[in-house]
PDB file of N, CA and C in Angstrom:
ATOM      1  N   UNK A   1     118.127  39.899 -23.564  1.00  0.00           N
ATOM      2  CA  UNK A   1     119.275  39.001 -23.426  1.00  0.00           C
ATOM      3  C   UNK A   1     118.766  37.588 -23.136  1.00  0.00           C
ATOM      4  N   UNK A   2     119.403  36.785 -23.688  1.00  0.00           N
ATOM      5  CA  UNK A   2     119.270  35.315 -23.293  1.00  0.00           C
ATOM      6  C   UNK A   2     120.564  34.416 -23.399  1.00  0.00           C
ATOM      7  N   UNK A   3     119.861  33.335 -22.914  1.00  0.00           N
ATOM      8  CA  UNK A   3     121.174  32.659 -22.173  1.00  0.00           C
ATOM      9  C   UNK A   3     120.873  30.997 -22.506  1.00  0.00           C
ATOM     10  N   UNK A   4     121.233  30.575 -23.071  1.00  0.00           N
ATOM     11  CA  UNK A   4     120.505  28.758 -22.696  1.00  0.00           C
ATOM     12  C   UNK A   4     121.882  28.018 -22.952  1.00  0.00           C
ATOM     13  N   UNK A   5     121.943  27.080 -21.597  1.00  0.00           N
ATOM     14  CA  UNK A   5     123.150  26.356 -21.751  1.00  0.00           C
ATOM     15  C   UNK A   5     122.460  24.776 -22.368  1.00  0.00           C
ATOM     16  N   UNK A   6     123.472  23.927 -22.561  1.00  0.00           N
ATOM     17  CA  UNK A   6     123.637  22.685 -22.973  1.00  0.00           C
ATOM     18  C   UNK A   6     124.795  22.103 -22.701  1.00  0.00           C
ATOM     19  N   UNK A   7     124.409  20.197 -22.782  1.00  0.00           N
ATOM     20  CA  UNK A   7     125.634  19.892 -22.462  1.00  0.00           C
ATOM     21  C   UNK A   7     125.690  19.134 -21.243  1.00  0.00           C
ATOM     22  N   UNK A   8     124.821  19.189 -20.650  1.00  0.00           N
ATOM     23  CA  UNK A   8     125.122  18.624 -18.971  1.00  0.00           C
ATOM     24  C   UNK A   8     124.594  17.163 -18.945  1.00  0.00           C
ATOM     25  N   UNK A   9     124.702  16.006 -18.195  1.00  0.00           N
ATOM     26  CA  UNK A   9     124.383  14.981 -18.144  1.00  0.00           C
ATOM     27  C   UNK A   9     124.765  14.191 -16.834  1.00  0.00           C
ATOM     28  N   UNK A  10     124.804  12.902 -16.960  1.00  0.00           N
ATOM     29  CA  UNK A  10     125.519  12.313 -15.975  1.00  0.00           C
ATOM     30  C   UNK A  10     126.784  11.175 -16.673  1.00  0.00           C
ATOM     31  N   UNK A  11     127.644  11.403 -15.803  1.00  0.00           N
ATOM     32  CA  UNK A  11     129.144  11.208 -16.400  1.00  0.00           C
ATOM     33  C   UNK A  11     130.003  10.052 -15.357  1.00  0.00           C
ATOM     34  N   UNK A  12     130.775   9.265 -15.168  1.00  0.00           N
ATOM     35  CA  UNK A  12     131.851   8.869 -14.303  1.00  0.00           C
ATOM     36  C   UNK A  12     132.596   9.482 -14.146  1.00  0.00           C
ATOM     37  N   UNK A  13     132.878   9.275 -12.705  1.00  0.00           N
ATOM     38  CA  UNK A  13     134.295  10.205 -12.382  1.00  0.00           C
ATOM     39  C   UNK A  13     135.581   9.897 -13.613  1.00  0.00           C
ATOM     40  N   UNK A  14     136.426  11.176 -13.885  1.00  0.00           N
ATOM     41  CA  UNK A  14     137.002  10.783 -15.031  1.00  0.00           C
ATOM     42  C   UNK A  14     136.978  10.866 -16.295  1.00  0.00           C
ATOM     43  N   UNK A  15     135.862  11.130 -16.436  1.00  0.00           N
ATOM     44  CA  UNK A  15     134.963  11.355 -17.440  1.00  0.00           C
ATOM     45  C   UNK A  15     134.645  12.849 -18.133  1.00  0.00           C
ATOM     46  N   UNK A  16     134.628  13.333 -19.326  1.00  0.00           N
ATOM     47  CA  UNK A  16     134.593  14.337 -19.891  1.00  0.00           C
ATOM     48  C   UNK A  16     133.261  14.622 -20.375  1.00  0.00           C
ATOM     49  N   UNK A  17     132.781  16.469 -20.429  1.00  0.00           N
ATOM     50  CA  UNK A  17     131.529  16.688 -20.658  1.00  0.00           C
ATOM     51  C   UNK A  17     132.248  18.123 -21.414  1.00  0.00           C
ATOM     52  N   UNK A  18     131.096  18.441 -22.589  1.00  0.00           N
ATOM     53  CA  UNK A  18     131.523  19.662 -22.920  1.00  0.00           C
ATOM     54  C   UNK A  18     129.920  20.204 -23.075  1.00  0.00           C
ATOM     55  N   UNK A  19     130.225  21.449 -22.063  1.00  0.00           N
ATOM     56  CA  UNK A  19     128.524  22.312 -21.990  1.00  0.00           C
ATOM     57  C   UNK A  19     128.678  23.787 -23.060  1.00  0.00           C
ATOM     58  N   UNK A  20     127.772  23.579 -23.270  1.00  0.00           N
ATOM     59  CA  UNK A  20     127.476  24.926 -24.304  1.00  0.00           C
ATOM     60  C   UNK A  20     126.333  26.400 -24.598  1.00  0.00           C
ATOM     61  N   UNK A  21     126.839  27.165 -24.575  1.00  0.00           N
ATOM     62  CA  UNK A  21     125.725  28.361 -24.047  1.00  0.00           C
ATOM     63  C   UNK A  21     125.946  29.277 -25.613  1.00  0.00           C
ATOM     64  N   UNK A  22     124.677  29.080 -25.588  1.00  0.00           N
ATOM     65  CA  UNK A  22     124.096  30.124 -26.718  1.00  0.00           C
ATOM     66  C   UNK A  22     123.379  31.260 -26.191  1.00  0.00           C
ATOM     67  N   UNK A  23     124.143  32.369 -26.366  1.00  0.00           N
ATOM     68  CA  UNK A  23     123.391  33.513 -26.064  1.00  0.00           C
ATOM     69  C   UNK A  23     122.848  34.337 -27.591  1.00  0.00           C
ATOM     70  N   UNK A  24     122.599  35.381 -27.201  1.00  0.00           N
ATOM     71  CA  UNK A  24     121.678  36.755 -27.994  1.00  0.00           C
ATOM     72  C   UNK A  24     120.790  37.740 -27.614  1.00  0.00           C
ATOM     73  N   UNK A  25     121.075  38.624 -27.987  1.00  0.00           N
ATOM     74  CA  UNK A  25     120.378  39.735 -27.589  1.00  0.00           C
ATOM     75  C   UNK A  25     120.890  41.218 -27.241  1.00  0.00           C
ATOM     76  N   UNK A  26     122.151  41.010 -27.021  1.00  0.00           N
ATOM     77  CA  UNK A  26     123.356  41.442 -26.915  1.00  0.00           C
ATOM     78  C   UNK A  26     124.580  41.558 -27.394  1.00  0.00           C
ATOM     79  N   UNK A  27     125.657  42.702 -28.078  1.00  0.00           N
ATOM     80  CA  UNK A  27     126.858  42.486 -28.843  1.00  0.00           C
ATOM     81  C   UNK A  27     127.785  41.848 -28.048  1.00  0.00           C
ATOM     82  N   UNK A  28     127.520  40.320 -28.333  1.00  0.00           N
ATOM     83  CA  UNK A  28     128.087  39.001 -27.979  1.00  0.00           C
ATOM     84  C   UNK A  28     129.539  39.644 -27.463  1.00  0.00           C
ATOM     85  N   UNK A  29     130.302  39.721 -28.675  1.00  0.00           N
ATOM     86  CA  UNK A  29     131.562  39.731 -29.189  1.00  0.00           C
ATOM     87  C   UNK A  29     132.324  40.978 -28.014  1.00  0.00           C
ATOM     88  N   UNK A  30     131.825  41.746 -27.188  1.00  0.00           N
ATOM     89  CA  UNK A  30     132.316  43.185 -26.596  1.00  0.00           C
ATOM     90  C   UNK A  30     132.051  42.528 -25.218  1.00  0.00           C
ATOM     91  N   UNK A  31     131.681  41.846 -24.728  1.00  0.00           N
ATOM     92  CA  UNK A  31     131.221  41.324 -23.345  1.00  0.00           C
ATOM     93  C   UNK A  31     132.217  40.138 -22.528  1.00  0.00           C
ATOM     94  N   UNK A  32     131.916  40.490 -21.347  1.00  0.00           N
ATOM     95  CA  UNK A  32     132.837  38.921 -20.338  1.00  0.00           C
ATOM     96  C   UNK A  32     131.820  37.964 -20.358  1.00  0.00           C
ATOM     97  N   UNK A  33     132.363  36.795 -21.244  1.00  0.00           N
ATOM     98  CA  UNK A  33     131.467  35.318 -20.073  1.00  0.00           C
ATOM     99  C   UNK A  33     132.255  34.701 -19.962  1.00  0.00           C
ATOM    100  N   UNK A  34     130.806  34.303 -18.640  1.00  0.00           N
ATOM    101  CA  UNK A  34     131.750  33.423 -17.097  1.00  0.00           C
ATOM    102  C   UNK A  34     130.469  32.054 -17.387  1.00  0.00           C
ATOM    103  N   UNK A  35     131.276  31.090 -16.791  1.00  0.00           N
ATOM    104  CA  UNK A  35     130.732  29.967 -16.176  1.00  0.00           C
ATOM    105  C   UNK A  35     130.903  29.790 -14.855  1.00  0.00           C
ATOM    106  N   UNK A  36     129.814  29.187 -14.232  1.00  0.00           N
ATOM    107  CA  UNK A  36     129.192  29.343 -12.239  1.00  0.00           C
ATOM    108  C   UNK A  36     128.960  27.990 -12.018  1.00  0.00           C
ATOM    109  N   UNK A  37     128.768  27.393 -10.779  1.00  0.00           N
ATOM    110  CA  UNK A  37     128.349  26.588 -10.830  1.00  0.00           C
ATOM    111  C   UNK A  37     127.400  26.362  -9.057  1.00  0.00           C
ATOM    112  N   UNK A  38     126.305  25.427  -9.211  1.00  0.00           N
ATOM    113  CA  UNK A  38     125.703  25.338  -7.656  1.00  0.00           C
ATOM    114  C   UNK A  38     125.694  23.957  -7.344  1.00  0.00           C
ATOM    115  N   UNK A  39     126.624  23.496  -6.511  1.00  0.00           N
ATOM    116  CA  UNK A  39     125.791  22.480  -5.298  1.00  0.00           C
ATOM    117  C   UNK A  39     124.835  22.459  -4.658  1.00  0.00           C
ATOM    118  N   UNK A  40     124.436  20.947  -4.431  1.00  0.00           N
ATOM    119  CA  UNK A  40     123.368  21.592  -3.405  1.00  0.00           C
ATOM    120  C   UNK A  40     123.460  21.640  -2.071  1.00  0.00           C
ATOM    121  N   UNK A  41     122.288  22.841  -1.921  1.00  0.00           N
ATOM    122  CA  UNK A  41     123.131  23.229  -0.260  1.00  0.00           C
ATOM    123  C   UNK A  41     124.364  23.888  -0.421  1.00  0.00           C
ATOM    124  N   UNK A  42     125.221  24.672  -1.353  1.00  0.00           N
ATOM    125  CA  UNK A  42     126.389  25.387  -1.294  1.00  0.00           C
ATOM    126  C   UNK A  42     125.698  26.499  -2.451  1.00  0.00           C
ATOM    127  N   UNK A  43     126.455  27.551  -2.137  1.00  0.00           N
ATOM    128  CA  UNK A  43     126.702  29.016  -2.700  1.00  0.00           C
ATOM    129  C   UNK A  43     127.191  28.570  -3.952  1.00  0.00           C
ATOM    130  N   UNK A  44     126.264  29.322  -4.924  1.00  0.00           N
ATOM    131  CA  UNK A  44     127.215  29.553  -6.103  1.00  0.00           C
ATOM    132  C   UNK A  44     128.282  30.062  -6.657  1.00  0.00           C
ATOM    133  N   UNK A  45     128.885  29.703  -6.948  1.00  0.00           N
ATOM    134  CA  UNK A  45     130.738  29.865  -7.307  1.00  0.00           C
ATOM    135  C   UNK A  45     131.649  29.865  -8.843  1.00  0.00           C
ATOM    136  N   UNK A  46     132.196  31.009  -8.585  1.00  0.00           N
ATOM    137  CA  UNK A  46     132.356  31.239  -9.786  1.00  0.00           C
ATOM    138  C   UNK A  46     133.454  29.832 -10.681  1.00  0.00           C
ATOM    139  N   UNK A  47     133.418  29.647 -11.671  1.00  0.00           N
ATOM    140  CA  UNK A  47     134.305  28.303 -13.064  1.00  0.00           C
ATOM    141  C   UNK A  47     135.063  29.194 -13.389  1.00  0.00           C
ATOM    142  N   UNK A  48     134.840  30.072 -14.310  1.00  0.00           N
ATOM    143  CA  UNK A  48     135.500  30.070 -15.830  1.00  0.00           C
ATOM    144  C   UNK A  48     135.073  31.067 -16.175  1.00  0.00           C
ATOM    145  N   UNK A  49     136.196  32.382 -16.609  1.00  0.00           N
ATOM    146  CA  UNK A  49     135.773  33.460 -17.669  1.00  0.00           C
ATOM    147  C   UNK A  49     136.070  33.588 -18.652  1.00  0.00           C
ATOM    148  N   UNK A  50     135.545  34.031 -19.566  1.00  0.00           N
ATOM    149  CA  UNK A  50     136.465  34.651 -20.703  1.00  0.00           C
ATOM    150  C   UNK A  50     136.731  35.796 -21.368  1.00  0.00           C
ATOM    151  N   UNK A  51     137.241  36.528 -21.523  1.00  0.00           N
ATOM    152  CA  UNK A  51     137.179  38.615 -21.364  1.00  0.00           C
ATOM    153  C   UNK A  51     137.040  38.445 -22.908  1.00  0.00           C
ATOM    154  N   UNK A  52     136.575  39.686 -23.261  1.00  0.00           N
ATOM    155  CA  UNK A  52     135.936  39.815 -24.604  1.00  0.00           C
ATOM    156  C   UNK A  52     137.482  39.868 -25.560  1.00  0.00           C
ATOM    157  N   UNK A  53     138.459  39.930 -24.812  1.00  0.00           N
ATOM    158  CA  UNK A  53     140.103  39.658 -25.816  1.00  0.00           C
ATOM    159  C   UNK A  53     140.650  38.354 -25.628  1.00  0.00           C
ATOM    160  N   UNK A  54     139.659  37.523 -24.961  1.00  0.00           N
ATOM    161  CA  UNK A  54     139.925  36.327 -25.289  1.00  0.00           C
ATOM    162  C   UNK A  54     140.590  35.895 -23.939  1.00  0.00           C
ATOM    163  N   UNK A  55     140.834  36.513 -23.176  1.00  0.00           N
ATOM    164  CA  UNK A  55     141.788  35.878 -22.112  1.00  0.00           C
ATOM    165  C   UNK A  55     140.989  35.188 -20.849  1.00  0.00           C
ATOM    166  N   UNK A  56     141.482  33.980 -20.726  1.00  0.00           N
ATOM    167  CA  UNK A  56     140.396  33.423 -19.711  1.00  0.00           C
ATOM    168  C   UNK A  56     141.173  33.594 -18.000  1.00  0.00           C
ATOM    169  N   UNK A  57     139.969  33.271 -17.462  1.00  0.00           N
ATOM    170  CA  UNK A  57     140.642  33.114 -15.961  1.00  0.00           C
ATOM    171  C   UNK A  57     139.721  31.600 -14.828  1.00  0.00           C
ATOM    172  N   UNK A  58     140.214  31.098 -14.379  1.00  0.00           N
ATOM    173  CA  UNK A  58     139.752  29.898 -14.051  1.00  0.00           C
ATOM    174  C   UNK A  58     139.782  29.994 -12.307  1.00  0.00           C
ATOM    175  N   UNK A  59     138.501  28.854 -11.570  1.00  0.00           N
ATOM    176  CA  UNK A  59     139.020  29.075  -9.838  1.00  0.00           C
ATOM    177  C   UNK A  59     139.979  28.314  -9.813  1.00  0.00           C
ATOM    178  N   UNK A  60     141.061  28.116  -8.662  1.00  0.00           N
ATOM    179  CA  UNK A  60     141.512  26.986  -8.515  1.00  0.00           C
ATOM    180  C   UNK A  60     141.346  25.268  -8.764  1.00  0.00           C
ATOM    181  N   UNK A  61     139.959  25.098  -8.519  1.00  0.00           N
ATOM    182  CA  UNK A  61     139.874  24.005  -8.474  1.00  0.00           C
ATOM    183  C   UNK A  61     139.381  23.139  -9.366  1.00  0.00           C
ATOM    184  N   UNK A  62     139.617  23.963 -10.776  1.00  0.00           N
ATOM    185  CA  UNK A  62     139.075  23.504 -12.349  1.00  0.00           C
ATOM    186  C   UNK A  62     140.606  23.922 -12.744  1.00  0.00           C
ATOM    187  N   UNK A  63     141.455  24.306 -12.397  1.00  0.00           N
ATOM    188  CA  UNK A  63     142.484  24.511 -13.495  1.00  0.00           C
ATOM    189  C   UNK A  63     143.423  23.352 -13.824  1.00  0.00           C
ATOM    190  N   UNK A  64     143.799  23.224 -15.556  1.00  0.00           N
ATOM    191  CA  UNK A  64     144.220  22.309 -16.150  1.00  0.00           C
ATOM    192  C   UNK A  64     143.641  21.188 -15.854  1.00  0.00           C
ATOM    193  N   UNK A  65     141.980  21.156 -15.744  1.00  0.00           N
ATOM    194  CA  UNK A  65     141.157  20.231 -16.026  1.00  0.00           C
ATOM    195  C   UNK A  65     139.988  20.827 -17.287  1.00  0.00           C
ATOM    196  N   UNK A  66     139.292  21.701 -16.473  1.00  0.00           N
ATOM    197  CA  UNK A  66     138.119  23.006 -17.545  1.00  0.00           C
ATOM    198  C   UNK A  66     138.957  23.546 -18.654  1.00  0.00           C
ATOM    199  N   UNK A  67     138.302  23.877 -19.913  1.00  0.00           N
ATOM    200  CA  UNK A  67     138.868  24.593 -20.776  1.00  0.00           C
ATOM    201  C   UNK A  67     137.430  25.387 -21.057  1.00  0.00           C
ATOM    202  N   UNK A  68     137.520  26.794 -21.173  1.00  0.00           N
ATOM    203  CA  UNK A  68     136.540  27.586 -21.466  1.00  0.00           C
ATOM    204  C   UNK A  68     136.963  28.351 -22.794  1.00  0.00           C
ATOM    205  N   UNK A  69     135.996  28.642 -23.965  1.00  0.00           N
ATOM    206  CA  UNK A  69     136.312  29.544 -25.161  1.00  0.00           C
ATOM    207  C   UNK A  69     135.067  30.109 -25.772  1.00  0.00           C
ATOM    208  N   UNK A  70     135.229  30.612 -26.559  1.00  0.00           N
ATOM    209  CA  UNK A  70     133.564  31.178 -27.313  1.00  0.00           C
ATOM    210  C   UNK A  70     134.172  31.326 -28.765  1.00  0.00           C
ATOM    211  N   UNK A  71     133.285  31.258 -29.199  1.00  0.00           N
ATOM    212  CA  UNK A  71     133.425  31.403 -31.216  1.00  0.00           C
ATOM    213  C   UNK A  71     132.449  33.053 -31.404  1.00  0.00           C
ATOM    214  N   UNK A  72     133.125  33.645 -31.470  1.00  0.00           N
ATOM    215  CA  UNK A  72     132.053  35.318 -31.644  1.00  0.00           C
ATOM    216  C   UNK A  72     130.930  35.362 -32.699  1.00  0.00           C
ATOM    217  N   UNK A  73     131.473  34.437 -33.537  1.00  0.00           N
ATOM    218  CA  UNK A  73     131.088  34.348 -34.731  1.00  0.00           C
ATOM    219  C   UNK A  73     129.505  33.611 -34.437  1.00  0.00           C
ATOM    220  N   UNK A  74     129.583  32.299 -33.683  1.00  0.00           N
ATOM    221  CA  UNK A  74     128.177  32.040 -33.504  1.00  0.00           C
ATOM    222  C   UNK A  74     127.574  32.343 -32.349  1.00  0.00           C
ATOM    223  N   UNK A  75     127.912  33.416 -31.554  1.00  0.00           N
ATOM    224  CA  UNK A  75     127.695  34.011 -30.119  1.00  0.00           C
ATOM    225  C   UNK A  75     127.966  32.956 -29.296  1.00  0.00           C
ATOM    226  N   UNK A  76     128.434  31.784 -29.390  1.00  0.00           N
ATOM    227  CA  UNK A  76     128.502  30.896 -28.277  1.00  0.00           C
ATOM    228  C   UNK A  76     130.231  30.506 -27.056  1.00  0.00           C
ATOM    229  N   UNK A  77     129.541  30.244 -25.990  1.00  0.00           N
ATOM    230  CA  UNK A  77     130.846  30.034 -25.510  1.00  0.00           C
ATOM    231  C   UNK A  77     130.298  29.339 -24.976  1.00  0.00           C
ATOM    232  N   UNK A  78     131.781  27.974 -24.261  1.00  0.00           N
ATOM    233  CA  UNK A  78     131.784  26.444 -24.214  1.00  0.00           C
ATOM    234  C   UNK A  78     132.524  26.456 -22.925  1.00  0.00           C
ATOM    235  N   UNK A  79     132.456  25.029 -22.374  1.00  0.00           N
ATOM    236  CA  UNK A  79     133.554  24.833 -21.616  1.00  0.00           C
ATOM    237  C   UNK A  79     133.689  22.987 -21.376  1.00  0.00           C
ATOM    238  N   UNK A  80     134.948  23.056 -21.736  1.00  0.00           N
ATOM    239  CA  UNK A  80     135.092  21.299 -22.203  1.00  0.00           C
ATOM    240  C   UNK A  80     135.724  21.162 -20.671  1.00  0.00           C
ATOM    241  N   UNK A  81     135.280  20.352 -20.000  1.00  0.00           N
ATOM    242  CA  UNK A  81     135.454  19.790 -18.862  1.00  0.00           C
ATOM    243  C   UNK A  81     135.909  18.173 -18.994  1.00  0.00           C
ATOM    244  N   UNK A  82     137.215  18.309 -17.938  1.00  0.00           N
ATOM    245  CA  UNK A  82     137.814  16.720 -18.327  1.00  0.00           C
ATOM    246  C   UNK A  82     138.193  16.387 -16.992  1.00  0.00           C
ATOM    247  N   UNK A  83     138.577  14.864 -17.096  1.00  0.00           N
ATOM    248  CA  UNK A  83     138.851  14.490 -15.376  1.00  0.00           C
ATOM    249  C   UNK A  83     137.871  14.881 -14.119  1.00  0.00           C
ATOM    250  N   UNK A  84     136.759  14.655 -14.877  1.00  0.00           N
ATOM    251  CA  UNK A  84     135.669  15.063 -13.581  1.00  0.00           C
ATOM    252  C   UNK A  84     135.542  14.058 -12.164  1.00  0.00           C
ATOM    253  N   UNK A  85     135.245  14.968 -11.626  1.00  0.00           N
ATOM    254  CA  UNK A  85     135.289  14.730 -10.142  1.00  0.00           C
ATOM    255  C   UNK A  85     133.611  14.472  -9.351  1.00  0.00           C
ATOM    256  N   UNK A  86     133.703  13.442  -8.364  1.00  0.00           N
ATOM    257  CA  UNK A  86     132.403  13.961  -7.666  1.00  0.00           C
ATOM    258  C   UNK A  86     132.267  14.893  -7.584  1.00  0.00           C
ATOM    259  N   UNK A  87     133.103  15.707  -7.263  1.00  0.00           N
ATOM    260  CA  UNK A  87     132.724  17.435  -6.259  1.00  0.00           C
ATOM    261  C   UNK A  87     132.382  18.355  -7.899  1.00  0.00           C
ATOM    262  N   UNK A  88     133.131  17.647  -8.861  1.00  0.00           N
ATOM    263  CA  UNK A  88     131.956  18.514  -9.596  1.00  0.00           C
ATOM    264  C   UNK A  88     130.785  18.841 -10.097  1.00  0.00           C
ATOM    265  N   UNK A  89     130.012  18.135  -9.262  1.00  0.00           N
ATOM    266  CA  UNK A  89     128.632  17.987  -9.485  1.00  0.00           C
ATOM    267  C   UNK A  89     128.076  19.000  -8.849  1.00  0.00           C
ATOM    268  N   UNK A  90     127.222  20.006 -10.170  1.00  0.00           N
ATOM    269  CA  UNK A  90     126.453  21.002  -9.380  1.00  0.00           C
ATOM    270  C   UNK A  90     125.673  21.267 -11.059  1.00  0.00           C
ATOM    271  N   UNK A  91     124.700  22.349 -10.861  1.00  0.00           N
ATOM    272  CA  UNK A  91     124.051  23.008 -11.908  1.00  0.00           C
ATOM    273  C   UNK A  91     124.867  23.606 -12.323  1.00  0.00           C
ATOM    274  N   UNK A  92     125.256  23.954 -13.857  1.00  0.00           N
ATOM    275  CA  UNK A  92     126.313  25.036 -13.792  1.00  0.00           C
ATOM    276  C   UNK A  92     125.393  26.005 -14.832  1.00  0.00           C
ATOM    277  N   UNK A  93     126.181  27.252 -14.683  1.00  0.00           N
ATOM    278  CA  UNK A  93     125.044  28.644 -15.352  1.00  0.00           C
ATOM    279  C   UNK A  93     125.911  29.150 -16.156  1.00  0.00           C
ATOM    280  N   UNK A  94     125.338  30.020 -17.114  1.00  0.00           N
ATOM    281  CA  UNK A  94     126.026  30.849 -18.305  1.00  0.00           C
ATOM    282  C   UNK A  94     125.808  32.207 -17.931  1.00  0.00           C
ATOM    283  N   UNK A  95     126.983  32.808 -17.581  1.00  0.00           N
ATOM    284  CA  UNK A  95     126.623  34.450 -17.009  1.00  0.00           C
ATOM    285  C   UNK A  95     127.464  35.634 -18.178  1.00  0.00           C
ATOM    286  N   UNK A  96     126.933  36.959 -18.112  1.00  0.00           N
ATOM    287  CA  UNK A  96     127.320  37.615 -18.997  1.00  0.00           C
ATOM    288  C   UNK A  96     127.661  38.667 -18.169  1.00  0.00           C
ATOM    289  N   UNK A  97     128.791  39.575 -18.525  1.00  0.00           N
ATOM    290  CA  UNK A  97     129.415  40.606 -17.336  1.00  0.00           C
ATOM    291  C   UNK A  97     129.915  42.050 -18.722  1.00  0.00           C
ATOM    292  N   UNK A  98     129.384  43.168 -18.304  1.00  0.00           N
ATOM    293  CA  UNK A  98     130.165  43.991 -18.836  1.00  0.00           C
ATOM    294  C   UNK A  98     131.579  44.843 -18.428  1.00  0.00           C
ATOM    295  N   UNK A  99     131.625  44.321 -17.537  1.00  0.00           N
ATOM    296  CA  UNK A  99     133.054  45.138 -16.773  1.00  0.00           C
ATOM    297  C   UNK A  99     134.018  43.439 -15.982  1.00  0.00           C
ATOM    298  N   UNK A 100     133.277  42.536 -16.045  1.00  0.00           N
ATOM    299  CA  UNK A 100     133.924  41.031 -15.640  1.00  0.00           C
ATOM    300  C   UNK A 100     134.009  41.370 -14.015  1.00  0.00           C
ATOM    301  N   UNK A 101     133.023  41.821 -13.200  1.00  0.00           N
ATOM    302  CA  UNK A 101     132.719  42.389 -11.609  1.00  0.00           C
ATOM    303  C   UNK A 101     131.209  41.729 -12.143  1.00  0.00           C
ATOM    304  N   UNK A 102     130.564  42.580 -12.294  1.00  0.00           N
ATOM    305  CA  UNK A 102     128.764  42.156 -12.249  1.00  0.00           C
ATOM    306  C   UNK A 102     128.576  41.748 -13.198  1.00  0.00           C
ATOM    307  N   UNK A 103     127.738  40.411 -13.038  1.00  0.00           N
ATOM    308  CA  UNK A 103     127.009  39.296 -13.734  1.00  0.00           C
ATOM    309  C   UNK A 103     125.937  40.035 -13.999  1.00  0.00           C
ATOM    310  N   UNK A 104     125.455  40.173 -15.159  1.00  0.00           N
ATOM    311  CA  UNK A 104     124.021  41.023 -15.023  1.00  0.00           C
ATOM    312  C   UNK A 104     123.064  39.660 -15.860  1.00  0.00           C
ATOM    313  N   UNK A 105     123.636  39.167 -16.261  1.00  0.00           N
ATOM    314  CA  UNK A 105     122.525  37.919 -16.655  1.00  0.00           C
ATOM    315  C   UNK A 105     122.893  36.474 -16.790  1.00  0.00           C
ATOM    316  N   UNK A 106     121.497  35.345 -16.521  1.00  0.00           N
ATOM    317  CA  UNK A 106     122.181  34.139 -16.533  1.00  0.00           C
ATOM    318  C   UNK A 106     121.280  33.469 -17.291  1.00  0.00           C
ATOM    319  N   UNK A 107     121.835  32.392 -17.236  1.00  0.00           N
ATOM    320  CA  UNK A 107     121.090  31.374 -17.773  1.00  0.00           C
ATOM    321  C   UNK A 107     120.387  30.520 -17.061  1.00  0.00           C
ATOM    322  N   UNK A 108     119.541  29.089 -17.589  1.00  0.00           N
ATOM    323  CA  UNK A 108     118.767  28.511 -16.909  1.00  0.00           C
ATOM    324  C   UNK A 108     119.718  27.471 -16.270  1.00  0.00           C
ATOM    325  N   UNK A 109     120.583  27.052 -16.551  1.00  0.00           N
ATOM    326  CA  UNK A 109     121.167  26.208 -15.718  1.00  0.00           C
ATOM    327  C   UNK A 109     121.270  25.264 -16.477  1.00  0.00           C
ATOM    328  N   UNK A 110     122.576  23.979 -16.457  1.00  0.00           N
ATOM    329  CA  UNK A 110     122.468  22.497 -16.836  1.00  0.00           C
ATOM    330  C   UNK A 110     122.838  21.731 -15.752  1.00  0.00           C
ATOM    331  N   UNK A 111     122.516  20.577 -15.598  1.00  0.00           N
ATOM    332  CA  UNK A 111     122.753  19.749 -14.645  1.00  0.00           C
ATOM    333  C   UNK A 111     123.983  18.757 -14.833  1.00  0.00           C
ATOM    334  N   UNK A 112     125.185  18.787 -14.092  1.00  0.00           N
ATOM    335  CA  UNK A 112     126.483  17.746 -14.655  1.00  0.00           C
ATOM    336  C   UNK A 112     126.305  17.208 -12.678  1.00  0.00           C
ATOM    337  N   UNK A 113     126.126  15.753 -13.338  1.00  0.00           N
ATOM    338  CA  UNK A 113     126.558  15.108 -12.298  1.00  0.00           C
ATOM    339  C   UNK A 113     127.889  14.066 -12.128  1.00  0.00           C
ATOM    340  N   UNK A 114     128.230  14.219 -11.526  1.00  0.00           N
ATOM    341  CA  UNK A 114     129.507  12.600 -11.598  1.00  0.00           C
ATOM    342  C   UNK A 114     129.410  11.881 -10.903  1.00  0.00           C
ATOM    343  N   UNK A 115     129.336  10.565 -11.565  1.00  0.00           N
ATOM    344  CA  UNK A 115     128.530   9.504 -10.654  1.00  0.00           C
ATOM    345  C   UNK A 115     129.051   8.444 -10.615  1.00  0.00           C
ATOM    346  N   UNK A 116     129.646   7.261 -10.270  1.00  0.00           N
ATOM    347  CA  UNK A 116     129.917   5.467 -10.305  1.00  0.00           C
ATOM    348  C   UNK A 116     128.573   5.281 -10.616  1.00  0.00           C
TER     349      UNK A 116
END
């Protein structure tokens, strides 16, 4: 299994980023992915899922800002992030779940900062 995200940078508050995770290795298309994210100095925390029927679920504090989706077709799933915030600044990870409970794999991480 692999995992490599893209996409991350540094942004203004306000400001829109769309990160992108290419996986393989695995029947993409039958699986949950989630997007995570780490501060530093804070616990990693779950973004954004998306269940293998398409239905997403978001934390509170990304909703009707994050949009998360995947194309099956090129194994990838995205998440267009808008109206960013300082506080959303963390590494964020590409995780893969077969039951959408356990993460059994991640990715390396991208870095989104929001900055003046």
């Amino acid at each position: 299994v692999q995992l490599v995200e893209s996409g991350g940078g540094l942004v203004q508050p306000g400001g829109s980023l769309r990160l992108s995770c290419a996986a393989s290795g695995f029947p993409f298309s039958r699986y949950t992915m989630g997007w995570f994210r780490q501060a530093p100095g804070k616990e990693r925390e779950f973004v954004a899922g998306i269940w293998n029927d398409a239905g997403t679920y978001y934390t509170n504090s990304v909703k009707g800002r994050f949009t998360v989706s995947r194309d099956n077709a090129k194994n990838m799933v995205y998440l267009q992030m808008n109206s960013l915030k300082p506080e959303d600044t963390a590494v964020y990870y590409c995780a893969v779940s077969p039951n959408r409970i356990n993460w059994n794999y991640w990715g390396q991480g991208t870095q989104v900062t929001v900055s003046s």
